[in-house]
PDB file of N, CA and C in Angstrom:
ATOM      1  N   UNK A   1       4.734  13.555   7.838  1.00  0.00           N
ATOM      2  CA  UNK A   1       5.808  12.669   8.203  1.00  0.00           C
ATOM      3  C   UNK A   1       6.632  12.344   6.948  1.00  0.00           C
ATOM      4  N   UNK A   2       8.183  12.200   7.019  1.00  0.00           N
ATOM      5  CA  UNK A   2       8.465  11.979   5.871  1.00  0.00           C
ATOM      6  C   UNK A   2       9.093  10.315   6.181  1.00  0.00           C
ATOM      7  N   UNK A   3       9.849  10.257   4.989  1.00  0.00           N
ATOM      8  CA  UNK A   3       9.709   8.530   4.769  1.00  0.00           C
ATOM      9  C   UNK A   3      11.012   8.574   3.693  1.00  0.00           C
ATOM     10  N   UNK A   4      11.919   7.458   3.793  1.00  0.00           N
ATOM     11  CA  UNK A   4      12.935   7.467   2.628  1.00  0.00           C
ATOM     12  C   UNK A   4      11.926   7.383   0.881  1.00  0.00           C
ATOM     13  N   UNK A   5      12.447   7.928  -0.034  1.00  0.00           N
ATOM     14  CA  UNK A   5      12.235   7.432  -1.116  1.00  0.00           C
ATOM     15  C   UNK A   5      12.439   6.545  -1.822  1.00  0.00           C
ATOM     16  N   UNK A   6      11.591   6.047  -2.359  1.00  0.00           N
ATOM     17  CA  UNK A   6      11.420   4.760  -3.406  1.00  0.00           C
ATOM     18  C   UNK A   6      11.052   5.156  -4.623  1.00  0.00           C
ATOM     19  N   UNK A   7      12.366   4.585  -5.459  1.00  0.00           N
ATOM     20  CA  UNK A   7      12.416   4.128  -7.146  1.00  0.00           C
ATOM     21  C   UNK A   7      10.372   4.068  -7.459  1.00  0.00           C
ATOM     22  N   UNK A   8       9.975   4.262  -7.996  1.00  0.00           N
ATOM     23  CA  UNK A   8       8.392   4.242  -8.649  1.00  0.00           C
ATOM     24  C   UNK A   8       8.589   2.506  -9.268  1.00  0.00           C
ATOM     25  N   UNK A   9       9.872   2.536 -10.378  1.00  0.00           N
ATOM     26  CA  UNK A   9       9.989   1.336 -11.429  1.00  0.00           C
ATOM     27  C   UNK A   9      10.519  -0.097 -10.231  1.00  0.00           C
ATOM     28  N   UNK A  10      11.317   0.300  -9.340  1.00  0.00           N
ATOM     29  CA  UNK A  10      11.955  -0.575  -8.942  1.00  0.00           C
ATOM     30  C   UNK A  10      11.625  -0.942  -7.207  1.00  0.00           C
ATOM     31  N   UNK A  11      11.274  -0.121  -6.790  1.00  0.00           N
ATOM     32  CA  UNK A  11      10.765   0.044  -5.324  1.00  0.00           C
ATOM     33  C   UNK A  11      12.043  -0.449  -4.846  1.00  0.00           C
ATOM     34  N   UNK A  12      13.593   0.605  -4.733  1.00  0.00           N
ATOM     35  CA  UNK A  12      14.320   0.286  -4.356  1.00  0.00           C
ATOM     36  C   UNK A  12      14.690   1.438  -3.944  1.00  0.00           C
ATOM     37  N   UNK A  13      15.377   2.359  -2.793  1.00  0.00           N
ATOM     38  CA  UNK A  13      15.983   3.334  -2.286  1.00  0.00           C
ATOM     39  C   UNK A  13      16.800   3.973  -3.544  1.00  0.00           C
ATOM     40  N   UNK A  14      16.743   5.662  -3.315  1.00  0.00           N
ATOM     41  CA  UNK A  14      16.970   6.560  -4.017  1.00  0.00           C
ATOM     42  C   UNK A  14      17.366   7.494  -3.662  1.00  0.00           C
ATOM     43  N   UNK A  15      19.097   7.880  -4.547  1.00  0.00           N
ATOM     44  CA  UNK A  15      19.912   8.884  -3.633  1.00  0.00           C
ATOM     45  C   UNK A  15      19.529  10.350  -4.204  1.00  0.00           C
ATOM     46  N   UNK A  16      19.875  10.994  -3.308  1.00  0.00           N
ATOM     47  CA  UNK A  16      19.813  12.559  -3.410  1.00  0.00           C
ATOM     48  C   UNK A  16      21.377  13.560  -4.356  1.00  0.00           C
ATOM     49  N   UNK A  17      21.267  14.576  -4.794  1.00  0.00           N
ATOM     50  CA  UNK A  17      22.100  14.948  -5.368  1.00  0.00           C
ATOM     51  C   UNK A  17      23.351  14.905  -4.267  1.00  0.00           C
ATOM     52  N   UNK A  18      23.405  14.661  -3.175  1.00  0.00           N
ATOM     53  CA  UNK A  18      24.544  14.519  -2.434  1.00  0.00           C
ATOM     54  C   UNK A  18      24.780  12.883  -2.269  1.00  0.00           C
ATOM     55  N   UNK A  19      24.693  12.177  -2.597  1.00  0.00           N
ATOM     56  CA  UNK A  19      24.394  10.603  -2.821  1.00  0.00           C
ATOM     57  C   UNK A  19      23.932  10.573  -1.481  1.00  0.00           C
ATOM     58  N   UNK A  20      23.084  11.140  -0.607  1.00  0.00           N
ATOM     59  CA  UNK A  20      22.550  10.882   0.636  1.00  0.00           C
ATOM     60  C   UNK A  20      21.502   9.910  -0.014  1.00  0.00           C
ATOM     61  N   UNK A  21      20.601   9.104   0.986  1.00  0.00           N
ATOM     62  CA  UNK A  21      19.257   8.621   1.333  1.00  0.00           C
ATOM     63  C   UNK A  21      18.176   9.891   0.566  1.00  0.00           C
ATOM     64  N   UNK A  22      17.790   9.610  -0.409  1.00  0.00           N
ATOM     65  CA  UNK A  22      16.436  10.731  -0.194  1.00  0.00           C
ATOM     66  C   UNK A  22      15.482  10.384   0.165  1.00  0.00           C
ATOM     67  N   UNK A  23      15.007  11.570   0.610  1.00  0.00           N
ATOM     68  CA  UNK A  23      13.208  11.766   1.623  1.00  0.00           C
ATOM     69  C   UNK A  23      12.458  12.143   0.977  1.00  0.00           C
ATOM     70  N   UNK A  24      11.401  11.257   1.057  1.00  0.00           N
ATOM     71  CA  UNK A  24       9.989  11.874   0.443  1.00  0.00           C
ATOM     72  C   UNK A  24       9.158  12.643   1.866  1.00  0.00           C
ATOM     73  N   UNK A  25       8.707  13.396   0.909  1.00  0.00           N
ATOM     74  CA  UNK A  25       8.027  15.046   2.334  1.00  0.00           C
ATOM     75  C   UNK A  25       6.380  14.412   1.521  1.00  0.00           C
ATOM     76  N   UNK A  26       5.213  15.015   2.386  1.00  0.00           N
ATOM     77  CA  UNK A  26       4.378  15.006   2.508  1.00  0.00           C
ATOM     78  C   UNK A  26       3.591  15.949   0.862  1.00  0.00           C
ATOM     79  N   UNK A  27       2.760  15.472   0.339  1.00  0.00           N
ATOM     80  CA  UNK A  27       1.771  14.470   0.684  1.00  0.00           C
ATOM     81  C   UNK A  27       2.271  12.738  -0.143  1.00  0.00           C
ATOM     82  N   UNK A  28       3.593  13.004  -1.042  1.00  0.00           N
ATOM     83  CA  UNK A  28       3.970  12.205  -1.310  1.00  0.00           C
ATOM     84  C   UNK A  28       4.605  10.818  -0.414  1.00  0.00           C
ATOM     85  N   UNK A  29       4.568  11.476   0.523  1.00  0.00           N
ATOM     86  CA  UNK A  29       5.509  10.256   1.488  1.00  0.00           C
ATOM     87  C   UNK A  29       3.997   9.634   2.154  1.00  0.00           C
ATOM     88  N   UNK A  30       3.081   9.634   2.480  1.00  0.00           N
ATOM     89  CA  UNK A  30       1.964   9.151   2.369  1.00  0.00           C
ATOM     90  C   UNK A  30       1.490   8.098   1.719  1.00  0.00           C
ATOM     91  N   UNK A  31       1.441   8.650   0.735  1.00  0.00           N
ATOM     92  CA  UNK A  31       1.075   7.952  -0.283  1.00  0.00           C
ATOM     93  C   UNK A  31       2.032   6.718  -0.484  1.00  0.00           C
ATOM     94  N   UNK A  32       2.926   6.960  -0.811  1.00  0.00           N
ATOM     95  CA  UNK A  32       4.333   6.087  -0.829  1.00  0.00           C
ATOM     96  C   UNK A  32       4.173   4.759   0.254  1.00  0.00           C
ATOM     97  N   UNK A  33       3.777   5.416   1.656  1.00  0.00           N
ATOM     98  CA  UNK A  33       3.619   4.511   3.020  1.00  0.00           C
ATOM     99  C   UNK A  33       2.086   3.580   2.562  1.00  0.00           C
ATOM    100  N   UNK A  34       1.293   3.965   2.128  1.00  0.00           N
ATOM    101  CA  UNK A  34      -0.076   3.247   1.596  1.00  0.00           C
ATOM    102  C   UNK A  34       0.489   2.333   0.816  1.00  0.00           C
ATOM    103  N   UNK A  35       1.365   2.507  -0.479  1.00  0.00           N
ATOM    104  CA  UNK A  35       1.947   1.573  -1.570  1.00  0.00           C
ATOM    105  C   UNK A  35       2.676   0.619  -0.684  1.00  0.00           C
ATOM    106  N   UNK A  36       3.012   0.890   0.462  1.00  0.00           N
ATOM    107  CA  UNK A  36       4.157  -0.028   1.013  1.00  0.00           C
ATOM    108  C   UNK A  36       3.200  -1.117   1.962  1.00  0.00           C
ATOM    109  N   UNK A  37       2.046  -0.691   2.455  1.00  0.00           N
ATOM    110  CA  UNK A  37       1.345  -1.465   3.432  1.00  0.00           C
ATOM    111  C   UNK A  37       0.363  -2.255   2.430  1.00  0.00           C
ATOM    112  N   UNK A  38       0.484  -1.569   1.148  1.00  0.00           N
ATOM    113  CA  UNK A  38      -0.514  -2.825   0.593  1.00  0.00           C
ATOM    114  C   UNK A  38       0.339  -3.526  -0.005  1.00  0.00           C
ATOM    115  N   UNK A  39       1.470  -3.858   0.134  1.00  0.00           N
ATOM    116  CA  UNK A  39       2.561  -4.846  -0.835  1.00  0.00           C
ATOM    117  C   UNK A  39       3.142  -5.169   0.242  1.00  0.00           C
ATOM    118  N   UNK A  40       2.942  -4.913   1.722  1.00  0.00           N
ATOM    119  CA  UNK A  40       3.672  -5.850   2.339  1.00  0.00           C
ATOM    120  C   UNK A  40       2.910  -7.262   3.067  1.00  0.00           C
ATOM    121  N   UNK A  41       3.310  -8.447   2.851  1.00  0.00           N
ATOM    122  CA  UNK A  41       2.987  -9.518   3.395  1.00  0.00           C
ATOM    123  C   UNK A  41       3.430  -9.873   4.925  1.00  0.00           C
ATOM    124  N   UNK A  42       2.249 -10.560   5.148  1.00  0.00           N
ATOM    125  CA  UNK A  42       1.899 -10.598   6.872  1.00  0.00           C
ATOM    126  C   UNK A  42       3.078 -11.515   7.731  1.00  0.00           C
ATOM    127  N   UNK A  43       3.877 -11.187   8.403  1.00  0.00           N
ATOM    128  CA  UNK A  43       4.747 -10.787   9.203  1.00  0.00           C
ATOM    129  C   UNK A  43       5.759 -10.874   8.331  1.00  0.00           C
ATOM    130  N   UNK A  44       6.082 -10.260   7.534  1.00  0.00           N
ATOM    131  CA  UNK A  44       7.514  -9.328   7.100  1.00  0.00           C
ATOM    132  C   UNK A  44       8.024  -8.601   7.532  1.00  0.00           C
ATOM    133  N   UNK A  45       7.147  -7.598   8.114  1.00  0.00           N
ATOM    134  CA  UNK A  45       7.920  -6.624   8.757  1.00  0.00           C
ATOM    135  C   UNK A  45       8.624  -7.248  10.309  1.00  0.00           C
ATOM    136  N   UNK A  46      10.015  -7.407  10.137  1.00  0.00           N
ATOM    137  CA  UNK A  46      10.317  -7.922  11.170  1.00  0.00           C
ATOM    138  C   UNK A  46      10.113  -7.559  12.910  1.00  0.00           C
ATOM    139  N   UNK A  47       9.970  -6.352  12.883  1.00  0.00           N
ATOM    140  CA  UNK A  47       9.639  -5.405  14.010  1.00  0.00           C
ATOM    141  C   UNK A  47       8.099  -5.966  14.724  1.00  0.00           C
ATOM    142  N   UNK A  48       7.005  -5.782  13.339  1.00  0.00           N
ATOM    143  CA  UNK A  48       6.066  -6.078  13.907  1.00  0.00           C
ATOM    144  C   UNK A  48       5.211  -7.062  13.526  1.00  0.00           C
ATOM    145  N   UNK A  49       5.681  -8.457  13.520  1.00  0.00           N
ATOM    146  CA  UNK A  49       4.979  -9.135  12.365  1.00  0.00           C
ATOM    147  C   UNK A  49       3.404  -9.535  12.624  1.00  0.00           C
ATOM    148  N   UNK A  50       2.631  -8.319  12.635  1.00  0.00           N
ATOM    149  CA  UNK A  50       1.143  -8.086  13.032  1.00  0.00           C
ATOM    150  C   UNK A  50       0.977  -7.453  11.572  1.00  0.00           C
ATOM    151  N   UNK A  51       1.493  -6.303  10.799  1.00  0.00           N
ATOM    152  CA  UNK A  51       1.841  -5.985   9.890  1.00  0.00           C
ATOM    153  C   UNK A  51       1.546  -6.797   8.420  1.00  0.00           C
ATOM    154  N   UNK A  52       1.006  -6.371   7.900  1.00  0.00           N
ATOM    155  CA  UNK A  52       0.887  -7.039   6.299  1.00  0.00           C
ATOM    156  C   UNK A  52      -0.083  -7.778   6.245  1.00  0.00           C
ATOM    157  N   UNK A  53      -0.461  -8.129   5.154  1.00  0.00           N
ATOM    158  CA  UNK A  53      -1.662  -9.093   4.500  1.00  0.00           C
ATOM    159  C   UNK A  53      -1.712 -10.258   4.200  1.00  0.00           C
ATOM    160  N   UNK A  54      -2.237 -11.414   4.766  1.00  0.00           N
ATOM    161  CA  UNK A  54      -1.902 -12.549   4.739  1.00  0.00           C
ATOM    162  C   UNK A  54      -2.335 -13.049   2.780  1.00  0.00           C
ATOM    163  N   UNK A  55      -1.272 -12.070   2.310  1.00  0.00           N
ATOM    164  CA  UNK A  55      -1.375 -12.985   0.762  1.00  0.00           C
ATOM    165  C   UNK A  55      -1.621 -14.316   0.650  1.00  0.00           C
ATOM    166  N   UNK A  56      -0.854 -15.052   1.742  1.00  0.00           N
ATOM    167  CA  UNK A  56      -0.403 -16.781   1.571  1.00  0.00           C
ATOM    168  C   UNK A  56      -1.116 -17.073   1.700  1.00  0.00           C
ATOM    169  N   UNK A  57      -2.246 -17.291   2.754  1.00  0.00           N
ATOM    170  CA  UNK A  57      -3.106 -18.045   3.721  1.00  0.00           C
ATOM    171  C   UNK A  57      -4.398 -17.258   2.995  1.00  0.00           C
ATOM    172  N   UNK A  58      -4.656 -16.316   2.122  1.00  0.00           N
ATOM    173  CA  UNK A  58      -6.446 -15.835   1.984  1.00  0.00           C
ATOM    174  C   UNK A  58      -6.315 -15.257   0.209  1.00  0.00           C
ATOM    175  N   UNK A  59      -5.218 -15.062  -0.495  1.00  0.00           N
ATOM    176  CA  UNK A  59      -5.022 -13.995  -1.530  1.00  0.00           C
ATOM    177  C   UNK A  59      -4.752 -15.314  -2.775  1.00  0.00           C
ATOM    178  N   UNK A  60      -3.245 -14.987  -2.324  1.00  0.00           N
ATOM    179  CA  UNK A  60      -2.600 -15.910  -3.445  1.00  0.00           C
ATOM    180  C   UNK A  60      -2.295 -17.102  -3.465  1.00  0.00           C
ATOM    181  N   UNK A  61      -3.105 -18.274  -4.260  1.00  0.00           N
ATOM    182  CA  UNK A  61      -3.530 -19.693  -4.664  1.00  0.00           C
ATOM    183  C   UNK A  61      -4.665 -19.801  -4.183  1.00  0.00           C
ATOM    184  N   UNK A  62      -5.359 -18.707  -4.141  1.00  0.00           N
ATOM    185  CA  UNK A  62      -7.199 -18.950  -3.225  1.00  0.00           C
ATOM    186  C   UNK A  62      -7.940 -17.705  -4.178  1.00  0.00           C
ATOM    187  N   UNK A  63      -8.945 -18.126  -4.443  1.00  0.00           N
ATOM    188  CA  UNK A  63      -9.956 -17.359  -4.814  1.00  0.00           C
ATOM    189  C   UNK A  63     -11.025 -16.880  -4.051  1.00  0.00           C
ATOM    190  N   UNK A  64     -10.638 -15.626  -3.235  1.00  0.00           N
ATOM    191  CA  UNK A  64     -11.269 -15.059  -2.508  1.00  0.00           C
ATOM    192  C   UNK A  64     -12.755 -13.929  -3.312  1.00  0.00           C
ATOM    193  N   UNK A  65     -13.847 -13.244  -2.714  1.00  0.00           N
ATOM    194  CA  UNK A  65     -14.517 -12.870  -2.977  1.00  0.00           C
ATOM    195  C   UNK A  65     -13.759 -11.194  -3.340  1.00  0.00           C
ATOM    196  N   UNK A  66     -14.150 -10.455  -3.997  1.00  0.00           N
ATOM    197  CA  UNK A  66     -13.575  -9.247  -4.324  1.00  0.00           C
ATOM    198  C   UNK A  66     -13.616  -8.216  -3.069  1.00  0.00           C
ATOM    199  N   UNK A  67     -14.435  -8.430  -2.443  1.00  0.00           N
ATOM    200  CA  UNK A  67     -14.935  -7.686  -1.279  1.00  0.00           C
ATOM    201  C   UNK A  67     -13.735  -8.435   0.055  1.00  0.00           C
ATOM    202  N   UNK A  68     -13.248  -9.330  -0.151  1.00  0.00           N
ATOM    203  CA  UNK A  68     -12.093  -9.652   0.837  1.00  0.00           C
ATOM    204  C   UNK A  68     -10.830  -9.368   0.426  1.00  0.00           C
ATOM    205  N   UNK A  69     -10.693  -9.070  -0.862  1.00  0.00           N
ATOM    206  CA  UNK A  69      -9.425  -8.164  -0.791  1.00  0.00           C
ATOM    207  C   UNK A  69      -9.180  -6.837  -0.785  1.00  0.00           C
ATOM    208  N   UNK A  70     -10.998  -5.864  -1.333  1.00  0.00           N
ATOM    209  CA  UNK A  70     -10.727  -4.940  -0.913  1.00  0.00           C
ATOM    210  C   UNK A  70     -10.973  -4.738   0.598  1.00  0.00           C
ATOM    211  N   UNK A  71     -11.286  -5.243   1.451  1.00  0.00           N
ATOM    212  CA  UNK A  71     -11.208  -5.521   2.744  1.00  0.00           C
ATOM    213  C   UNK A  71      -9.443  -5.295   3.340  1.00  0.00           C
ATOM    214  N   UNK A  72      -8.870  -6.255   3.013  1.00  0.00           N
ATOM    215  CA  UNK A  72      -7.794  -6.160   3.267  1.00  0.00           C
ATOM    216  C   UNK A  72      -6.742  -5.352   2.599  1.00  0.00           C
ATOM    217  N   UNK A  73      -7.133  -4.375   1.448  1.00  0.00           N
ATOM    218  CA  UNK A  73      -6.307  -3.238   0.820  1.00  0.00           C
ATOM    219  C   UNK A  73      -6.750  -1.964   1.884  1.00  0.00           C
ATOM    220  N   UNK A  74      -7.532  -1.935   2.809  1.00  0.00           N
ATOM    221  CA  UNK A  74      -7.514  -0.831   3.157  1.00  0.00           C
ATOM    222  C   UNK A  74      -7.967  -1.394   4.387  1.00  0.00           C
ATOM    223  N   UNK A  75      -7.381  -2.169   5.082  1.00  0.00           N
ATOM    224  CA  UNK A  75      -7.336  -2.890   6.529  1.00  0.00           C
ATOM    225  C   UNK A  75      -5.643  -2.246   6.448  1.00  0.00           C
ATOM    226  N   UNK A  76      -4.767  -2.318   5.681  1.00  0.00           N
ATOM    227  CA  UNK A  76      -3.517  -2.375   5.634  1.00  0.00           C
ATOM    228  C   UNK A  76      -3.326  -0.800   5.366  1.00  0.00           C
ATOM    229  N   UNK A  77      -4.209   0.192   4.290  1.00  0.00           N
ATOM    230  CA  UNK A  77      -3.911   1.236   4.313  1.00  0.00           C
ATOM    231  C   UNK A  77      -4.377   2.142   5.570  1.00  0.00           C
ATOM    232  N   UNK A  78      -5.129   1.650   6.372  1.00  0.00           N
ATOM    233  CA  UNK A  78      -5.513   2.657   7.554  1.00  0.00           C
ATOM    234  C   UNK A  78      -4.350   2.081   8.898  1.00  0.00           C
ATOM    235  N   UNK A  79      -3.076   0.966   8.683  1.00  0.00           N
ATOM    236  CA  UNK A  79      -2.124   0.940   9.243  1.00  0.00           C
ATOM    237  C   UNK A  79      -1.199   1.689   9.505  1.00  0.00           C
ATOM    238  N   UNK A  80      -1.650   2.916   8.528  1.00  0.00           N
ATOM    239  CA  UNK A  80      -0.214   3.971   8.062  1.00  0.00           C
ATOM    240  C   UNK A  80      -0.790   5.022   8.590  1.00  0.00           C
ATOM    241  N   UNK A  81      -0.074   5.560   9.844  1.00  0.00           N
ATOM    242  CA  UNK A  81      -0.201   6.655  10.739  1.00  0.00           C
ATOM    243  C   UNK A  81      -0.465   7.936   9.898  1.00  0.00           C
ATOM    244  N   UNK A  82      -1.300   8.778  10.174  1.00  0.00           N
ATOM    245  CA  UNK A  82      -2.591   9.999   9.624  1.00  0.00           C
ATOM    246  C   UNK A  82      -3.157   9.356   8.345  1.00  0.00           C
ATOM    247  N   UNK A  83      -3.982   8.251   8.305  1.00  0.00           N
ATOM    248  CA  UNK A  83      -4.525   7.958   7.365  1.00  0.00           C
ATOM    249  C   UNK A  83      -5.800   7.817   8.392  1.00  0.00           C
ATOM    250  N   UNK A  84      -6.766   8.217   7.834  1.00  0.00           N
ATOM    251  CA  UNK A  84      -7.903   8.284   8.822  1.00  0.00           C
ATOM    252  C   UNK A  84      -8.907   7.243   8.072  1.00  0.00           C
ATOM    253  N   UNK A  85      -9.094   7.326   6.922  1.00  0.00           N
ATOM    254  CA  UNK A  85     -10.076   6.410   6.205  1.00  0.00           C
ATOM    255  C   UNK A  85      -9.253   6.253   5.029  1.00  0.00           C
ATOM    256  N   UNK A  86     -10.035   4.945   4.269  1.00  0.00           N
ATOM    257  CA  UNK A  86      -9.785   4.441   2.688  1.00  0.00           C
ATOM    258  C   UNK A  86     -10.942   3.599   2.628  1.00  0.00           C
ATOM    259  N   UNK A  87     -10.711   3.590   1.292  1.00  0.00           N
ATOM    260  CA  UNK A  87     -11.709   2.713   0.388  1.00  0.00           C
ATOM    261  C   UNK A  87     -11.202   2.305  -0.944  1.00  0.00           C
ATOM    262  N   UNK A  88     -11.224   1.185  -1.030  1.00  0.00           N
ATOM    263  CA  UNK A  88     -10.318   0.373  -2.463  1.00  0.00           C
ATOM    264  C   UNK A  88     -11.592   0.066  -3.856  1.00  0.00           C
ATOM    265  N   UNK A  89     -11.002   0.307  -4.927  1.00  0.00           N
ATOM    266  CA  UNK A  89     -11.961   0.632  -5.963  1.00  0.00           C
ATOM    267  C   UNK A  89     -11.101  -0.685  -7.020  1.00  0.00           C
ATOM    268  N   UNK A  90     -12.072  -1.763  -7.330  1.00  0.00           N
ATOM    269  CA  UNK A  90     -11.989  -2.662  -8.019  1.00  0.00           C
ATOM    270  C   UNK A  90     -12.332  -2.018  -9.400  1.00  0.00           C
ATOM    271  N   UNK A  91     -11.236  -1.669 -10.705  1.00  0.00           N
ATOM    272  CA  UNK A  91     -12.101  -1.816 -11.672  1.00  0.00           C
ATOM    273  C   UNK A  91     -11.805  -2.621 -12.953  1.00  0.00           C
ATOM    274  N   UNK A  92     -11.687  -3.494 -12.552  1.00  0.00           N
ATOM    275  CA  UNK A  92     -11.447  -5.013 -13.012  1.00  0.00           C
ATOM    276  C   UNK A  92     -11.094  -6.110 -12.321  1.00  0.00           C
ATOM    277  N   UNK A  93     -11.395  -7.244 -12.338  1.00  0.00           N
ATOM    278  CA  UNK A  93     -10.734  -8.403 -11.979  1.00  0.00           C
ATOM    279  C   UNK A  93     -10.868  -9.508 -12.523  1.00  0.00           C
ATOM    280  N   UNK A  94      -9.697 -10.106 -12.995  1.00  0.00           N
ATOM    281  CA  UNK A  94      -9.956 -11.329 -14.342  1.00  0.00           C
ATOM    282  C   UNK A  94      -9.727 -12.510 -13.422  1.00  0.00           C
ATOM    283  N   UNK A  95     -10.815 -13.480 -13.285  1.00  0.00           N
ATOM    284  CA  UNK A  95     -10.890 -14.491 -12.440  1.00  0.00           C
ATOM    285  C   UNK A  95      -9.664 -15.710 -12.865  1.00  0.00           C
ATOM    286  N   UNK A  96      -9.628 -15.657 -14.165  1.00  0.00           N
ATOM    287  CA  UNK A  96      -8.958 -16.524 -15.363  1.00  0.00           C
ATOM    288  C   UNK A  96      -6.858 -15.871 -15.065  1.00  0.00           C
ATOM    289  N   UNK A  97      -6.833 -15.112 -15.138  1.00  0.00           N
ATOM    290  CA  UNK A  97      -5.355 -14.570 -14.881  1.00  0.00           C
ATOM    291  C   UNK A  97      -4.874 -13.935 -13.589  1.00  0.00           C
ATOM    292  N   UNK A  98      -6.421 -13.796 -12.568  1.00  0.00           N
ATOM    293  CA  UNK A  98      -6.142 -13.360 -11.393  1.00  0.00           C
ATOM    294  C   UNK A  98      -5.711 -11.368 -11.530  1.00  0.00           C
ATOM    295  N   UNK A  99      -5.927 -10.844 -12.338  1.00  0.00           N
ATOM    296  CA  UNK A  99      -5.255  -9.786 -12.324  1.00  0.00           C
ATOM    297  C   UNK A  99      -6.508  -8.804 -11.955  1.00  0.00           C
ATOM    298  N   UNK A 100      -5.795  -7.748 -10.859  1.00  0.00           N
ATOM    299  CA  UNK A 100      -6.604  -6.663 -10.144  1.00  0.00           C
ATOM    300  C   UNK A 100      -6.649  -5.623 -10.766  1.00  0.00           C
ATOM    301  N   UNK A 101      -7.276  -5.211 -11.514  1.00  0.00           N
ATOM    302  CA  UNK A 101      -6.848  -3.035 -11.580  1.00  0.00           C
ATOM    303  C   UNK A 101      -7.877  -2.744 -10.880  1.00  0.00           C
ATOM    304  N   UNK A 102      -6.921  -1.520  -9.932  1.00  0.00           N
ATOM    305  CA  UNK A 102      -7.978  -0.636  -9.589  1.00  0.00           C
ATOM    306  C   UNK A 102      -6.685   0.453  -8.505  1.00  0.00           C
ATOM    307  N   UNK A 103      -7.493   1.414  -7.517  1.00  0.00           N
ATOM    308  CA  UNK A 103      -6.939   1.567  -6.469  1.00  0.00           C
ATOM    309  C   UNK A 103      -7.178   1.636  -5.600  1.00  0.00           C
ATOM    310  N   UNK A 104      -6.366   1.963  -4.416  1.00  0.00           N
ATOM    311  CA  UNK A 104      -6.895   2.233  -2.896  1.00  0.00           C
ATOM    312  C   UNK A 104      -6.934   3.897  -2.461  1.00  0.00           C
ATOM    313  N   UNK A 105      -8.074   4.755  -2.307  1.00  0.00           N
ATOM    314  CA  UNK A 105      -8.187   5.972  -1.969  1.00  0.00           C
ATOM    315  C   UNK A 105      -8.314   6.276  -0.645  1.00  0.00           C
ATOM    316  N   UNK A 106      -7.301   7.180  -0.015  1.00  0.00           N
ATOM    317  CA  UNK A 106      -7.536   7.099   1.072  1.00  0.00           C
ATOM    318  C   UNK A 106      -7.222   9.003   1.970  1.00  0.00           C
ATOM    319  N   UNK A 107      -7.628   9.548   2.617  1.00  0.00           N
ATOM    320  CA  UNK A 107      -7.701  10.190   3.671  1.00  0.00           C
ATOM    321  C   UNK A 107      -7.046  10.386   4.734  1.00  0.00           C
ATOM    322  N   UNK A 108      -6.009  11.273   5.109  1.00  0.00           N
ATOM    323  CA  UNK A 108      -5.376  11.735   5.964  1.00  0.00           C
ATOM    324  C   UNK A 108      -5.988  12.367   7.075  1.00  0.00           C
ATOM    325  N   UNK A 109      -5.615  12.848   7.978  1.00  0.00           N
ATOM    326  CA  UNK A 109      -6.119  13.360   9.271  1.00  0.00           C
ATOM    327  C   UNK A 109      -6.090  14.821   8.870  1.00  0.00           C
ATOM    328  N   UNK A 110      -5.405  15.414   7.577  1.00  0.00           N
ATOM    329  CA  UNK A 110      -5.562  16.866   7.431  1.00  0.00           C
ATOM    330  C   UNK A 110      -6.971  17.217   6.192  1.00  0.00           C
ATOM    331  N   UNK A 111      -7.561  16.064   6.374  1.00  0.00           N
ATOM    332  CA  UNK A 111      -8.605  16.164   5.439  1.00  0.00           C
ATOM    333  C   UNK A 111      -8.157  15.589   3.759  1.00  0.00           C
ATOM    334  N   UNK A 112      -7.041  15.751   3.470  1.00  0.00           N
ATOM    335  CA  UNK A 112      -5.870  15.184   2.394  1.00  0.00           C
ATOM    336  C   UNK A 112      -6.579  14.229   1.965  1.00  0.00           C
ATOM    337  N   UNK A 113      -6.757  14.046  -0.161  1.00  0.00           N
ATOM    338  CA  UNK A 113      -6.536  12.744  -0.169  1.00  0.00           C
ATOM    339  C   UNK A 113      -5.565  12.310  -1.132  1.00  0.00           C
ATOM    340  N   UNK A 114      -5.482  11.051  -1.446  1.00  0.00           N
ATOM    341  CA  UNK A 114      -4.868  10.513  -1.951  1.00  0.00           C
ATOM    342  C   UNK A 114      -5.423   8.924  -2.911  1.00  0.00           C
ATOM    343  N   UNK A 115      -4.281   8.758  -3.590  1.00  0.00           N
ATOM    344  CA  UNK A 115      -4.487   7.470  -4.540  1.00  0.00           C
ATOM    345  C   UNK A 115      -3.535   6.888  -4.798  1.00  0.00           C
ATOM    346  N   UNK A 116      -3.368   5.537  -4.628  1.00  0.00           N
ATOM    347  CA  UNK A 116      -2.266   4.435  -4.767  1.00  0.00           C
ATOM    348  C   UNK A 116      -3.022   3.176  -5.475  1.00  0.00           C
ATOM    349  N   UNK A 117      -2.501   3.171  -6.896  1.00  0.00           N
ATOM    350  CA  UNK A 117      -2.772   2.134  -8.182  1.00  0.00           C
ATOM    351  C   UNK A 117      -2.508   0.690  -7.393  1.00  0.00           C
ATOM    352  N   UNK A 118      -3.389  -0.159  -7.735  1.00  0.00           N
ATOM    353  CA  UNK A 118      -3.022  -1.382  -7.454  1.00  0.00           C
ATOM    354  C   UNK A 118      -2.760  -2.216  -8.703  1.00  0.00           C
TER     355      UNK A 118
END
């Protein structure tokens, strides 16, 4: 499936040598759709506001257990149509600055995988 493209630095739409819309094609546009479901907050998406992660209410100003946000990094990445499985890999978390590294790995329906940095 493809998907418009997004800036990497800016996560803002990106034109094509014809100043069209560009498309990201597969396996990149995937991946891209994973980055977008774990950064989107729960009903943003205006269409479906079932969509996204309740940052407000469980994430951010709450100190949740590590296992509830990777819970919800890949509650949100198996939202994104041919993603068949994921699993989110904590490898850090500073309780003191709140800051996450790690990523979310995840599995397509063509056997495909993939990785999106958190």
């Amino acid at each position: 499936m493809n998907t418009l493209l997004l800036a990497v630095d800016t996560w803002d739409f990106v034109l094509d040598a014809n100043q069209n819309w560009a498309v990201a094609a597969a396996p990149y546009a995937l991946a891209q759709d994973v980055a977008s479901a774990i950064r989107t907050f729960l009903a943003e998406v205006w269409y479906d506001d079932t969509l996204g992660i309740d940052y407000l209410g469980e994430i951010l100003g709450h100190t949740p257990p590590v296992t509830v946000f990777q819970a919800r990094m890949v509650d949100a990445a198996k939202t994104v149509p041919g993603v068949v499985s994921a699993q989110c890999v904590i490898e850090s978390f500073n309780r003191d600055t709140r800051e996450v590294i790690g990523q979310v790995q995840f599995v397509d329906s063509n056997g495909n995988t993939g990785t999106v940095s958190l």
